[in-house]
Protein backbone atom coordinates (compact mmCIF):
# COMPACT_ATOMS: atom_id res chain seq x y z
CA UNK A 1 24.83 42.05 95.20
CA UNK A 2 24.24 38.61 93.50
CA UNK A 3 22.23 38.41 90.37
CA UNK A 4 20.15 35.88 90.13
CA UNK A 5 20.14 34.11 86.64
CA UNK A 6 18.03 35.07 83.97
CA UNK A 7 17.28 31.99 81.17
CA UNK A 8 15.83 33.94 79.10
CA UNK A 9 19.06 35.88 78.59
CA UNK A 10 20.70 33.08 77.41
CA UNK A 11 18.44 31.88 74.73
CA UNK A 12 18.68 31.46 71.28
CA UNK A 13 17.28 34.33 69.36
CA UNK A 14 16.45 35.25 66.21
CA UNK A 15 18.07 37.72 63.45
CA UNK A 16 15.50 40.25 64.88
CA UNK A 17 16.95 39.93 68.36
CA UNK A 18 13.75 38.02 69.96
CA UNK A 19 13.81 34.94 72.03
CA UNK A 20 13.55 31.29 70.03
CA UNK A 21 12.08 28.61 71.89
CA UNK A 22 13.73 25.15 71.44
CA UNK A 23 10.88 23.49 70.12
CA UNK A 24 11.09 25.98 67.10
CA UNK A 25 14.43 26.02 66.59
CA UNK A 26 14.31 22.10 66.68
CA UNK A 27 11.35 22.32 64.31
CA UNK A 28 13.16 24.97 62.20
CA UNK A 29 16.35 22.80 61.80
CA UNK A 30 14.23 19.83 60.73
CA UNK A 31 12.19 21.22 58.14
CA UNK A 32 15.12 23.03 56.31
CA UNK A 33 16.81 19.55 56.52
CA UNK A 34 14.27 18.51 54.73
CA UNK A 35 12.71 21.95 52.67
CA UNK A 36 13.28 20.50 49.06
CA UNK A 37 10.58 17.82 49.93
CA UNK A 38 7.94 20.28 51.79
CA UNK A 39 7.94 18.15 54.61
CA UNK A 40 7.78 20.21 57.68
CA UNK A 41 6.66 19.76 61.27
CA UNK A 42 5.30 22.34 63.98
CA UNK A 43 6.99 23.42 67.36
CA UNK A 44 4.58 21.64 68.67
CA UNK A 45 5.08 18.07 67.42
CA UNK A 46 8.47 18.81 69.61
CA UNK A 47 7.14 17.70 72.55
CA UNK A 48 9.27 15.42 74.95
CA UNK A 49 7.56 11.80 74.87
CA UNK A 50 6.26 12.01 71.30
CA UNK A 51 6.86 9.72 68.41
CA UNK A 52 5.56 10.45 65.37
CA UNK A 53 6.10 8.89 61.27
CA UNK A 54 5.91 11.04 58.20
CA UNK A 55 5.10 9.20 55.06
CA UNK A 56 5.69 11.57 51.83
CA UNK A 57 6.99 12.97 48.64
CA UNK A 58 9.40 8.93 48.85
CA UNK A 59 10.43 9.44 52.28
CA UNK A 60 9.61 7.11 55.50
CA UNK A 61 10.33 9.38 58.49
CA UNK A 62 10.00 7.99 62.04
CA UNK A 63 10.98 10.94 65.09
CA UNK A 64 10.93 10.83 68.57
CA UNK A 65 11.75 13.84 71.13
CA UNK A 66 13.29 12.44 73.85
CA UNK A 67 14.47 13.82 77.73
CA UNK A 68 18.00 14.48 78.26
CA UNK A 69 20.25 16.15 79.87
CA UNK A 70 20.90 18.49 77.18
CA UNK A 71 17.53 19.61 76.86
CA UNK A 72 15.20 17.42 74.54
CA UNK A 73 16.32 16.72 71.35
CA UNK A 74 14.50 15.34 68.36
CA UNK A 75 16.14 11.87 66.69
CA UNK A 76 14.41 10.56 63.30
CA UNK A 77 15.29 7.65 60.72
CA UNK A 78 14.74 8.46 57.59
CA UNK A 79 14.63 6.37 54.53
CA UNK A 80 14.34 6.79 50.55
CA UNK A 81 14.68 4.40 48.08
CA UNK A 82 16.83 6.87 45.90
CA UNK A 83 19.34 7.90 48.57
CA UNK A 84 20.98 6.17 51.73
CA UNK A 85 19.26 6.06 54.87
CA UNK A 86 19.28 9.33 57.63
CA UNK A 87 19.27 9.02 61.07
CA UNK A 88 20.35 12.45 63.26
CA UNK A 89 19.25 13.93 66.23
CA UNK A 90 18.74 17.42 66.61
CA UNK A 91 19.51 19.55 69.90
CA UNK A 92 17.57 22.20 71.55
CA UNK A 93 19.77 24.98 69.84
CA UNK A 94 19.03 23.54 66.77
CA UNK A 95 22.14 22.12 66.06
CA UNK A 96 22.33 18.40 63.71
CA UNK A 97 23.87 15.24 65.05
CA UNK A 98 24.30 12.84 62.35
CA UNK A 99 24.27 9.39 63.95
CA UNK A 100 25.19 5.60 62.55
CA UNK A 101 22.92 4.52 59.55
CA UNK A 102 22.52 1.70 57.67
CA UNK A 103 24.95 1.74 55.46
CA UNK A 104 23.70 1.05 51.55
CA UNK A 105 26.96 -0.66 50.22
CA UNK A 106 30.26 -1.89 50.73
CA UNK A 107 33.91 -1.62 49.12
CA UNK A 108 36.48 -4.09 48.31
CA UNK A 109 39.89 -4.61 46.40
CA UNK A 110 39.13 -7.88 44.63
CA UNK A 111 43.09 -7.91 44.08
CA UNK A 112 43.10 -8.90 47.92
CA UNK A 113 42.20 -12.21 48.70
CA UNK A 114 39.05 -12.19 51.49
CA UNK A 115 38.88 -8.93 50.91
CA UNK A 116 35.18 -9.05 49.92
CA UNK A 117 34.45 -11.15 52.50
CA UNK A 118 35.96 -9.03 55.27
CA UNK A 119 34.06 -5.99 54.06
CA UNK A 120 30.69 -8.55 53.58
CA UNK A 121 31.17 -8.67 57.13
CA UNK A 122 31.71 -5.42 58.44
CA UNK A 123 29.00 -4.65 56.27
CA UNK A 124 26.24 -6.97 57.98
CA UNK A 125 27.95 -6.36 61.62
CA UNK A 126 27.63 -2.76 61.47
CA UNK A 127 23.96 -2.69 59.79
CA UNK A 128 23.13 -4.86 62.33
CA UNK A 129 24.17 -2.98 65.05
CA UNK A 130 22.64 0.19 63.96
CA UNK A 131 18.91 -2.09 63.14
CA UNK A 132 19.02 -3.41 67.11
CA UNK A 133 19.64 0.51 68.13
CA UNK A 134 17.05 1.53 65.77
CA UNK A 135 14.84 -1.21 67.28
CA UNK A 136 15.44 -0.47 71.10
CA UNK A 137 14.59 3.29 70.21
CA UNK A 138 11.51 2.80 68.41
CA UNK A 139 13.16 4.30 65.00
CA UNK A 140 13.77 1.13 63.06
CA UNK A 141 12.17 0.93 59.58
CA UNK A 142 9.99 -2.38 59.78
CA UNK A 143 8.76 -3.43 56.64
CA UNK A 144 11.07 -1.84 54.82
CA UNK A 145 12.81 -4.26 52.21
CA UNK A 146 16.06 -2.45 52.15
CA UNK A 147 17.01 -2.43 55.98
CA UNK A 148 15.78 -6.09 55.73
CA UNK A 149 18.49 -6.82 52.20
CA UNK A 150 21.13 -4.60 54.29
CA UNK A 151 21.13 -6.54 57.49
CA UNK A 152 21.21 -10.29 55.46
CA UNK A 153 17.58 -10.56 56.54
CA UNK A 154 18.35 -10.25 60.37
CA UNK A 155 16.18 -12.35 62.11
CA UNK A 156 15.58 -9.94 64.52
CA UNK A 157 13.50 -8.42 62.48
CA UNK A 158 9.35 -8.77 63.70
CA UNK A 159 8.51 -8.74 59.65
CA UNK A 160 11.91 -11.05 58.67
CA UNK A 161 10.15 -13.13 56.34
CA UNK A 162 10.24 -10.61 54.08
CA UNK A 163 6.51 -9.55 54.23
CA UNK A 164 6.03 -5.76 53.54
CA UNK A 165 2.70 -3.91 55.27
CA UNK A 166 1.33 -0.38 54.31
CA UNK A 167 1.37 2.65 57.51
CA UNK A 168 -2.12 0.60 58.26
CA UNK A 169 -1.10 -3.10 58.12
CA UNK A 170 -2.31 -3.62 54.47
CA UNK A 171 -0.82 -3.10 51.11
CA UNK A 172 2.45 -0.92 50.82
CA UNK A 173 1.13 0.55 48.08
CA UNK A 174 -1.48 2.59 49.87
């Protein structure tokens, strides 16, 4: 006799035993990555096609959930001006992906001559990199003045002149 496969078998479940659907463990790894700020989101802002940005408590958030092959896992950016940049992507057992950021800062020995201009230039290649990814997923931080500073003003950039905008096109402060 062949059994036929059951899916439910094989998902996640709780400490009780019951069934977790991936949008809440997806939801459920995001807001305890981010549970000192209170900033949480619902299963259902897991949905496959979304794209969502949460503004609060210092942090600029931007998710998506995409369609893969893996099931549909959730990507954000996120940025603070007191700590480096964030950008993971979480899977549909709930499991954290940290991915290429922006990097903040760069080493060098200044006992080695070019050594602070190699590492200028690793620097600005790899920042970048990571802004035209950001970009062609939707993710990058425009407006933001640091990703602009950290990429040497990349011209790539729709807000490059250095112009900062508010969530509404105004004033950043609110």
């Amino acid at each position: 006799m062949v059994k036929t496969p059951d899916p439910a078998a094989d998902a996640p479940r709780d400490m009780a035993g019951s069934t977790v659907a991936p949008e809440e463990r997806i939801a459920e790894t995001f807001n305890g990555y981010f549970a000192k700020f209170d900033i949480r989101i619902e299963a259902r802002d897991v949905a496959v096609g979304s794209r969502r940005e949460i503004h609060k408590e210092g942090w600029r958030i931007t998710f998506r959930v995409l369609a893969d092959d893996g099931g549909f896992p959730l990507e954000f950016y996120a940025t603070h001006r007191m700590t480096d940049d964030r950008h993971v992507r979480i899977w549909a057992d709930g499991h954290a992906e940290g991915l290429d950021a922006i990097w903040s800062f760069y080493g060098h020995d200044p006992s080695v001559p070019g050594s602070q201009e190699a590492a200028e230039e690793e620097y600005l290649r790899h920042n970048r990199e990571v802004a035209r990814e950001l970009r062609e997923a939707g993710l990058y931080p425009h407006g933001d003045i640091n990703a602009f500073l950290r990429t040497g003003g990349d011209r790539n950039d729709d807000e490059a002149d250095g112009t900062m905008s508010g969530p509404d096109g105004g004033d950043p402060a609110g």
